[in-house]
Every structure is written in structure tokens, then in C-alpha cells.
N, C-alpha and C. Protein backbone atom coordinates (compact mmCIF):
# COMPACT_ATOMS: atom_id res chain seq x y z
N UNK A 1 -2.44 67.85 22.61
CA UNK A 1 -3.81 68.17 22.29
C UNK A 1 -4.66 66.93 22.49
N UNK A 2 -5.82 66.97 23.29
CA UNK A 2 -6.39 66.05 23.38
C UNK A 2 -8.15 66.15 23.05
N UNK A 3 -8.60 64.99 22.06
CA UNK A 3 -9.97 65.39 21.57
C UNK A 3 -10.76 65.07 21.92
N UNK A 4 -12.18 64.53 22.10
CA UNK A 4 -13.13 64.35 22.97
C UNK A 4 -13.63 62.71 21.93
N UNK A 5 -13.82 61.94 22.56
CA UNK A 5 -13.86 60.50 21.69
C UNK A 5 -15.76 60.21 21.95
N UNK A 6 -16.47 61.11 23.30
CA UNK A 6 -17.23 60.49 23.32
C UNK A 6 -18.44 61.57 21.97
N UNK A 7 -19.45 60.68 21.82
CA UNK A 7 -19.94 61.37 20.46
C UNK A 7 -21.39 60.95 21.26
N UNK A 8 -22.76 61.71 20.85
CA UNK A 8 -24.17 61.24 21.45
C UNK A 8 -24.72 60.02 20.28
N UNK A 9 -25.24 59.19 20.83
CA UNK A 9 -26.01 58.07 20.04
C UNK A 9 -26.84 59.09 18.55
N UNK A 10 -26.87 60.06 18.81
CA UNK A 10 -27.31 60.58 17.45
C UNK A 10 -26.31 61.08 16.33
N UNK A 11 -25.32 61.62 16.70
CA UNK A 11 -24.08 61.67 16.55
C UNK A 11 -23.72 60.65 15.19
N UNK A 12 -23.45 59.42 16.58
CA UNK A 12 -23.10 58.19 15.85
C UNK A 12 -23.93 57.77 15.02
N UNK A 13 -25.36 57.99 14.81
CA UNK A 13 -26.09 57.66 14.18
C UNK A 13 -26.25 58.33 13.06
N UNK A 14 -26.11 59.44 12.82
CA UNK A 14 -25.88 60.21 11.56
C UNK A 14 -24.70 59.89 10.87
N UNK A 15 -23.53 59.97 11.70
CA UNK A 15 -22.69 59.26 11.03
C UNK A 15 -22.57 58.35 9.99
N UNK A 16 -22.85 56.97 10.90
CA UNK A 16 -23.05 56.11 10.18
C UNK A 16 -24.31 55.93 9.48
N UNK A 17 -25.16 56.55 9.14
CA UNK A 17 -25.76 56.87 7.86
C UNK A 17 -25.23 57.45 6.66
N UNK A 18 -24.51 58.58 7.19
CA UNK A 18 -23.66 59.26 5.98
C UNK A 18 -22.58 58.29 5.21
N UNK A 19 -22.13 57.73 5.93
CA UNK A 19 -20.84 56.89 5.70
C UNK A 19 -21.62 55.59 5.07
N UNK A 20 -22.77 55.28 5.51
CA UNK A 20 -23.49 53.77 4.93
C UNK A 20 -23.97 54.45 3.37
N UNK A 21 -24.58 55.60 3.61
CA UNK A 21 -25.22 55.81 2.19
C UNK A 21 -24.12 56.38 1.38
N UNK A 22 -23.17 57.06 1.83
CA UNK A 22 -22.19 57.51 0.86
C UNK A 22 -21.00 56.17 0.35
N UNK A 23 -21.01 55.20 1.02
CA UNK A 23 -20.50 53.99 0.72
C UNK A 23 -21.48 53.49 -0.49
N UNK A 24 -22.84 53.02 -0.32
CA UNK A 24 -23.58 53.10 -1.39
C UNK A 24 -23.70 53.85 -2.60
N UNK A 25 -23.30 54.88 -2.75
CA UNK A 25 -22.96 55.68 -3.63
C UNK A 25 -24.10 56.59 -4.06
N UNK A 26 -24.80 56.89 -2.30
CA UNK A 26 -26.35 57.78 -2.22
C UNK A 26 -25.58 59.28 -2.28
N UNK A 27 -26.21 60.25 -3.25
CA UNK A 27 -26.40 61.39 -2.72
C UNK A 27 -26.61 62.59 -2.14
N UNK A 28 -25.89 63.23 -0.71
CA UNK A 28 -26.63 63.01 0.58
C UNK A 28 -26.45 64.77 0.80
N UNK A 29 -27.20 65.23 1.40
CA UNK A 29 -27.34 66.51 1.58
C UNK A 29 -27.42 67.13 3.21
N UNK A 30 -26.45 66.95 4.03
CA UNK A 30 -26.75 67.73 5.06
C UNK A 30 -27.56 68.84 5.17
N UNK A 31 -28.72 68.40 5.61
CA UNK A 31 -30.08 69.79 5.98
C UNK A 31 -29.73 70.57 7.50
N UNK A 32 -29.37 69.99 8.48
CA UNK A 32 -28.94 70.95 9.43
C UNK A 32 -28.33 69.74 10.60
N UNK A 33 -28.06 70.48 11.49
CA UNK A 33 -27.03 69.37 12.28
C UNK A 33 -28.18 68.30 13.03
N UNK A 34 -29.12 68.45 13.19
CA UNK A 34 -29.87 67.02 13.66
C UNK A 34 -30.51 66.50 12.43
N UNK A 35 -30.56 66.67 11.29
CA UNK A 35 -30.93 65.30 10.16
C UNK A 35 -30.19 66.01 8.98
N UNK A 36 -30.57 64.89 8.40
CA UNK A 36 -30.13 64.11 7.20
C UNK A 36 -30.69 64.18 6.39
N UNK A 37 -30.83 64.71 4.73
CA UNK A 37 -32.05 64.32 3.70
C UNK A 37 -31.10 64.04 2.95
N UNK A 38 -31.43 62.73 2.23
CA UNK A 38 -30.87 61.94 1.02
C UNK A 38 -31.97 62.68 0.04
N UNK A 39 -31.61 62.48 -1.42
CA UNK A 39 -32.29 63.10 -2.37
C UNK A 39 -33.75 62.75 -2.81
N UNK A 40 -33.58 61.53 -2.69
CA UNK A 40 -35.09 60.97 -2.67
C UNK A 40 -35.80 60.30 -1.52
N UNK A 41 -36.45 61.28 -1.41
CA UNK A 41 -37.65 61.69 0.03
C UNK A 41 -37.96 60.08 0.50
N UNK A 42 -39.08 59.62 -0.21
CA UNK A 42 -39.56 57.95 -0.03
C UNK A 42 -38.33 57.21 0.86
N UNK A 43 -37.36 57.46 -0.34
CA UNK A 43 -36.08 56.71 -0.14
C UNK A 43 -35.47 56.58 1.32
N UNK A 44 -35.32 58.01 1.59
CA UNK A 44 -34.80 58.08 2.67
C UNK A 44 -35.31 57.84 3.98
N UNK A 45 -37.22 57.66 4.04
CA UNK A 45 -37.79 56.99 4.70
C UNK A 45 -37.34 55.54 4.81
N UNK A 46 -37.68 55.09 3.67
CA UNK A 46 -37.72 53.67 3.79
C UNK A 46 -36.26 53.26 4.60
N UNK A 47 -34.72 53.70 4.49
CA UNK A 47 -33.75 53.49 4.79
C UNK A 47 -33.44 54.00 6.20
N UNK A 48 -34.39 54.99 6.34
CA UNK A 48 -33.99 55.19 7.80
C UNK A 48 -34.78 54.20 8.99
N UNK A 49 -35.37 53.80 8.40
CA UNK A 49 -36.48 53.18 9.01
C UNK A 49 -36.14 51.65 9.03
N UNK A 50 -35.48 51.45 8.53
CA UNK A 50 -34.30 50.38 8.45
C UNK A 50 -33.17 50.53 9.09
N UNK A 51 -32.23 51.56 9.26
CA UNK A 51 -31.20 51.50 9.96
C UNK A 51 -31.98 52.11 11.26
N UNK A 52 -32.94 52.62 12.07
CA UNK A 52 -33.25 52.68 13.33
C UNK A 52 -33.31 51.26 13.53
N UNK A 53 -33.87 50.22 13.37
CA UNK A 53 -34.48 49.01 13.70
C UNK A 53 -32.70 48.19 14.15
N UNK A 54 -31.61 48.72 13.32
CA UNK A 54 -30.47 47.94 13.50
C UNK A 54 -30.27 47.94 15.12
N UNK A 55 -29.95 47.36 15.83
CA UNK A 55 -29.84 47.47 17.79
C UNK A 55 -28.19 46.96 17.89
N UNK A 56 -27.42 46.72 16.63
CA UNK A 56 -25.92 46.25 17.23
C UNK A 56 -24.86 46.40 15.79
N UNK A 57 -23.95 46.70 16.24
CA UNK A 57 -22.79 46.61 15.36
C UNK A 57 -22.99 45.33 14.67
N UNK A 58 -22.85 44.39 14.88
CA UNK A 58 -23.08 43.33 14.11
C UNK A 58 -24.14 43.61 13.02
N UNK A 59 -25.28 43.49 13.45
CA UNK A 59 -26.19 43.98 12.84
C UNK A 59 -26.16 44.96 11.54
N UNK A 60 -25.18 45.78 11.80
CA UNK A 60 -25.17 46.73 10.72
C UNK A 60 -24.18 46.45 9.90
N UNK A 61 -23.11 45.91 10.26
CA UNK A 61 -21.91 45.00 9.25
C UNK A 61 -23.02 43.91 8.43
N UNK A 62 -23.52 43.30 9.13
CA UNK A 62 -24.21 42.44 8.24
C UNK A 62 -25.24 43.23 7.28
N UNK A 63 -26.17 44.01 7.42
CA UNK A 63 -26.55 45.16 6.55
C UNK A 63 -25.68 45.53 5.58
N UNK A 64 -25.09 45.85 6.03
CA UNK A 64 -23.52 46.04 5.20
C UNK A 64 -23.18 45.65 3.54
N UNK A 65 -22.57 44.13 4.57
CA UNK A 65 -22.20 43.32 3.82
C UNK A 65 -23.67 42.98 2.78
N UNK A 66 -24.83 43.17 3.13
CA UNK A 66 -25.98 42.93 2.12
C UNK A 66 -26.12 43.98 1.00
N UNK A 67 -25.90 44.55 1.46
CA UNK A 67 -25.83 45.92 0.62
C UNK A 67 -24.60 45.96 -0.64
N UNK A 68 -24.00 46.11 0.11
CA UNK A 68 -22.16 45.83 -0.69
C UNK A 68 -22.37 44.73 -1.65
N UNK A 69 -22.58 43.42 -1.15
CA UNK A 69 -23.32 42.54 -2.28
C UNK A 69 -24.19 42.63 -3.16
N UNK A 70 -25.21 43.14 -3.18
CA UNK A 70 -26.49 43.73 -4.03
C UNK A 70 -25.70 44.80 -5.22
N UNK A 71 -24.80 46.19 -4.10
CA UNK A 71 -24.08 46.81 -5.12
C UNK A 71 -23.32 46.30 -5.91
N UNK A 72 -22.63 45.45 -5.20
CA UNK A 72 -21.31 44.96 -6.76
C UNK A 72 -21.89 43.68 -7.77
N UNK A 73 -23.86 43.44 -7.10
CA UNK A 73 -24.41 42.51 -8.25
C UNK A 73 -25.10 43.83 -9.09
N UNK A 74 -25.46 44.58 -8.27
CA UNK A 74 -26.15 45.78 -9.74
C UNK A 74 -24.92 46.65 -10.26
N UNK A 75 -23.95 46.84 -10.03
CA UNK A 75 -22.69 47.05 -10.81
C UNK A 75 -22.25 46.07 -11.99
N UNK A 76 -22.26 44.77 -11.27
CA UNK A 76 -21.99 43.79 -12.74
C UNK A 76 -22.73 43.71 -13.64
N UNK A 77 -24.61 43.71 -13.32
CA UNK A 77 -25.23 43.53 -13.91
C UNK A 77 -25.45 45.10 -15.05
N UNK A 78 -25.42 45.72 -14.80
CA UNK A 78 -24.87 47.30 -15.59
C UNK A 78 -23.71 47.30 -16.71
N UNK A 79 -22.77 46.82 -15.96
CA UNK A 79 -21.58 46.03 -16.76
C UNK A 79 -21.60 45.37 -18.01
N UNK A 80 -22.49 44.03 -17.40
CA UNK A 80 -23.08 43.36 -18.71
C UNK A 80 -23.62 44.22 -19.76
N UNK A 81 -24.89 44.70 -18.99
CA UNK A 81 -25.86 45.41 -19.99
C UNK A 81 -25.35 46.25 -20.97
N UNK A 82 -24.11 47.52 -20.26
CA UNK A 82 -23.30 48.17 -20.34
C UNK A 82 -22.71 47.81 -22.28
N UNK A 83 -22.02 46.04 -21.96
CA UNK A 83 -21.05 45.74 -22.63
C UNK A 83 -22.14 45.29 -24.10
N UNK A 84 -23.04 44.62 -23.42
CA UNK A 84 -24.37 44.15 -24.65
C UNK A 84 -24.64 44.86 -25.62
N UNK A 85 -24.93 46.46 -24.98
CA UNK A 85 -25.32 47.64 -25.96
C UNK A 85 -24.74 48.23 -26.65
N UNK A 86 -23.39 47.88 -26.73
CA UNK A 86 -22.05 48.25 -26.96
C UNK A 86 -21.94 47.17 -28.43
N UNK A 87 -22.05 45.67 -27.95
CA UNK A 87 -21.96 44.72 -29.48
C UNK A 87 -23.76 44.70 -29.90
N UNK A 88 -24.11 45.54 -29.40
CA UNK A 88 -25.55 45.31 -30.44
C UNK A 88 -25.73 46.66 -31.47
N UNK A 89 -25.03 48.16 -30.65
CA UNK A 89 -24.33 48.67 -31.68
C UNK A 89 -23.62 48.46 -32.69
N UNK A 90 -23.09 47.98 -32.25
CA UNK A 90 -21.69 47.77 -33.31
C UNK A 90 -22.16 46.85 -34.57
N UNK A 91 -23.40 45.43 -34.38
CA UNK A 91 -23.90 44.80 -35.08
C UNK A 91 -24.95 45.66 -35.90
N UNK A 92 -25.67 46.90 -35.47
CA UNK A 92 -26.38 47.42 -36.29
C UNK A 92 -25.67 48.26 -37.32
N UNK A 93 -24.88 48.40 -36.67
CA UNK A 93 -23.62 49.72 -37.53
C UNK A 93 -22.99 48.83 -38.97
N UNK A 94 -22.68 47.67 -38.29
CA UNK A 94 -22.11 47.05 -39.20
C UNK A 94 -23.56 46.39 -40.52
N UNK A 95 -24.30 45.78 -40.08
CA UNK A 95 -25.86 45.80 -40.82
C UNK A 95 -26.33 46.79 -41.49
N UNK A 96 -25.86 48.11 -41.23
CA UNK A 96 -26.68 49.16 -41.74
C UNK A 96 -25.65 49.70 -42.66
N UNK A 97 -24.62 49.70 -42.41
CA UNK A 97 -23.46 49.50 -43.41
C UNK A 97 -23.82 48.87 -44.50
N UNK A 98 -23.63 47.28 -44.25
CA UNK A 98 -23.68 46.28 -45.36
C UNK A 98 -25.27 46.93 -46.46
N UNK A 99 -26.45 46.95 -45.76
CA UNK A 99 -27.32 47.55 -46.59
C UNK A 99 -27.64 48.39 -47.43
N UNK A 100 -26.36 49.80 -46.71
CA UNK A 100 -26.13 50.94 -48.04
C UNK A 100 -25.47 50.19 -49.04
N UNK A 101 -23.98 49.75 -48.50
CA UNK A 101 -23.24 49.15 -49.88
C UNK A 101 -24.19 48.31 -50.52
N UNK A 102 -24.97 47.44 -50.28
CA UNK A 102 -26.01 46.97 -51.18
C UNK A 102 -26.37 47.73 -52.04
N UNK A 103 -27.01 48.57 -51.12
CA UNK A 103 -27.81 48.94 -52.00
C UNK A 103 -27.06 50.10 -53.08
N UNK A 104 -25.97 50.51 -52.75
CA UNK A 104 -24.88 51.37 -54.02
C UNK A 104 -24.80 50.50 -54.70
N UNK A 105 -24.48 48.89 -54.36
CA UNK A 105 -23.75 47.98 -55.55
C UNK A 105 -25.01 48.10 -56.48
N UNK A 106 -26.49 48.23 -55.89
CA UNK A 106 -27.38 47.42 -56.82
C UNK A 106 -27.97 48.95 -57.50
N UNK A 107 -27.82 49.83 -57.22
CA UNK A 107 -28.20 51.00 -57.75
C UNK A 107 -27.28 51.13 -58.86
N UNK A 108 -25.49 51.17 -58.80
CA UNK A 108 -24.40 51.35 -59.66
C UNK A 108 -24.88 49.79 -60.73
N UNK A 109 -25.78 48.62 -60.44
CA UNK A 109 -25.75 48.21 -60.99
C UNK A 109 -26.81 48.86 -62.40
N UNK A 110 -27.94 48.92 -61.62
CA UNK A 110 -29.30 49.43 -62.47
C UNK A 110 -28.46 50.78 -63.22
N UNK A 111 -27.74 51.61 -62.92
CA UNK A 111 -27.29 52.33 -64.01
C UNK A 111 -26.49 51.62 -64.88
N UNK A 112 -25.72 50.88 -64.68
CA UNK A 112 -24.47 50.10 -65.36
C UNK A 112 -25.58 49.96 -66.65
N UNK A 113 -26.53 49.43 -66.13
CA UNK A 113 -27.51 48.51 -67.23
C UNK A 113 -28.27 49.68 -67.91
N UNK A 114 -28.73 50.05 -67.57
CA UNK A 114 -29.31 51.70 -68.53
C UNK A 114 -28.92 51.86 -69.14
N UNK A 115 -27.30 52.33 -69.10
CA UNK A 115 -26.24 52.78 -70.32
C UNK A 115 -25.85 52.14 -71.20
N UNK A 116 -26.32 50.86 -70.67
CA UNK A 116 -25.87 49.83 -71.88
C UNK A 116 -26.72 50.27 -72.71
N UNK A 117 -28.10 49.96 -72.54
CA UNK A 117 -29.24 49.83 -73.27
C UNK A 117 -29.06 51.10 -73.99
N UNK A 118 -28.78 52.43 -73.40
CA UNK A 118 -29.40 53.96 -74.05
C UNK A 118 -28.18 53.77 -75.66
N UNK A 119 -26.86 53.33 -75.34
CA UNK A 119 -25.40 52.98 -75.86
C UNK A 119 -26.34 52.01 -77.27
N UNK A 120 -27.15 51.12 -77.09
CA UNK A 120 -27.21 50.33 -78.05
C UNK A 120 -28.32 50.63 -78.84
């Protein structure tokens, strides 16, 4: 069986859009066999309009690689944030804690003291 290797420059070009934005982790919606709509309209201007301008393989590895970098800095940075909200919970939980028991100790106290008094 033999398959056909050659593909039209549009072809390839959809392609590697699908494969660039689904590497990005874009949401992508095949609208019919000559385009492409990513979910957000603007978006998908602005990016296509960027990958037409690419003229070489190189070119688009290096795109690439910019991209891929940016993602795994807004991945870490999520991460962080991620992990922050996580001990700033946990510090209110524990704060809002300590403030009831306060405030039981100091309530169980003000009765403690009532009964004395009503007792005497």
C-alpha cells in the first residue's frame, strides 16, 4: 500500500496550526476543510496573522520554542499562585479557628463568672 506524502501548502498549513495550537493547549474547532476557528475570534486573528508571516521551518521551531517557554513560565507561575492560595487558606482556617476557641474560652469564661456570683 502506498500513500501520497505530497500535501498543498494549505494543507500543511492547517496542520501545523492545529498541532501548534493544540500543543498550546488552544481549543480548536474544525469549521470546514479550508479553515480553522479557535474559540476566541480576536485570538485567532491575532495568531494567524502571526503564523502566515512565519516564511521557514526554522522560523516556526523558533516560534515554538517561544511559546513552549512562555507556557511552562505561565504554568509555573499558576503553580505558585496555585500553591500560595492553598497556605493562605489554610492560615485563615487556622486564624478563624483560633478566634472561635477564643472566643468559647472567653464566653465559658463570662459564664464561669456569673455562676459564681448568682451561687454567692
Amino acid at each position: 500500500m502506498k500513500f501520497s506524502t505530497s500535501l498543498s501548502k494549505n494543507s500543511i498549513f492547517q496542520i501545523s496550526l492545529i498541532s501548534f495550537a493544540s500543543f498550546c493547549g488552544l481549543a480548536i474547532i474544525p469549521s470546514s476543510v479550508n479553515s480553522t476557528i479557535l474559540v476566541d475570534g480576536e485570538t485567532t486573528t491575532a495568531i494567524t496573522q502571526q503564523i502566515e508571516q512565519i516564511q521557514s521551518v526554522q522560523e516556526l521551531q523558533a516560534k515554538l520554542i517561544a511559546v513552549t517557554k512562555e507556557r511552562d513560565r505561565l504554568l509555573q507561575a499558576l503553580k505558585t499562585e496555585q500553591e500560595n492560595h492553598a497556605q493562605t487558606h489554610k492560615s485563615l482556617t487556622t486564624a478563624l479557628g483560633d478566634a472561635i476557641d477564643s472566643l468559647a474560652r472567653q464566653r465559658a469564661g463570662t459564664e464561669a463568672h456569673k455562676g459564681k456570683k448568682s451561687v454567692s
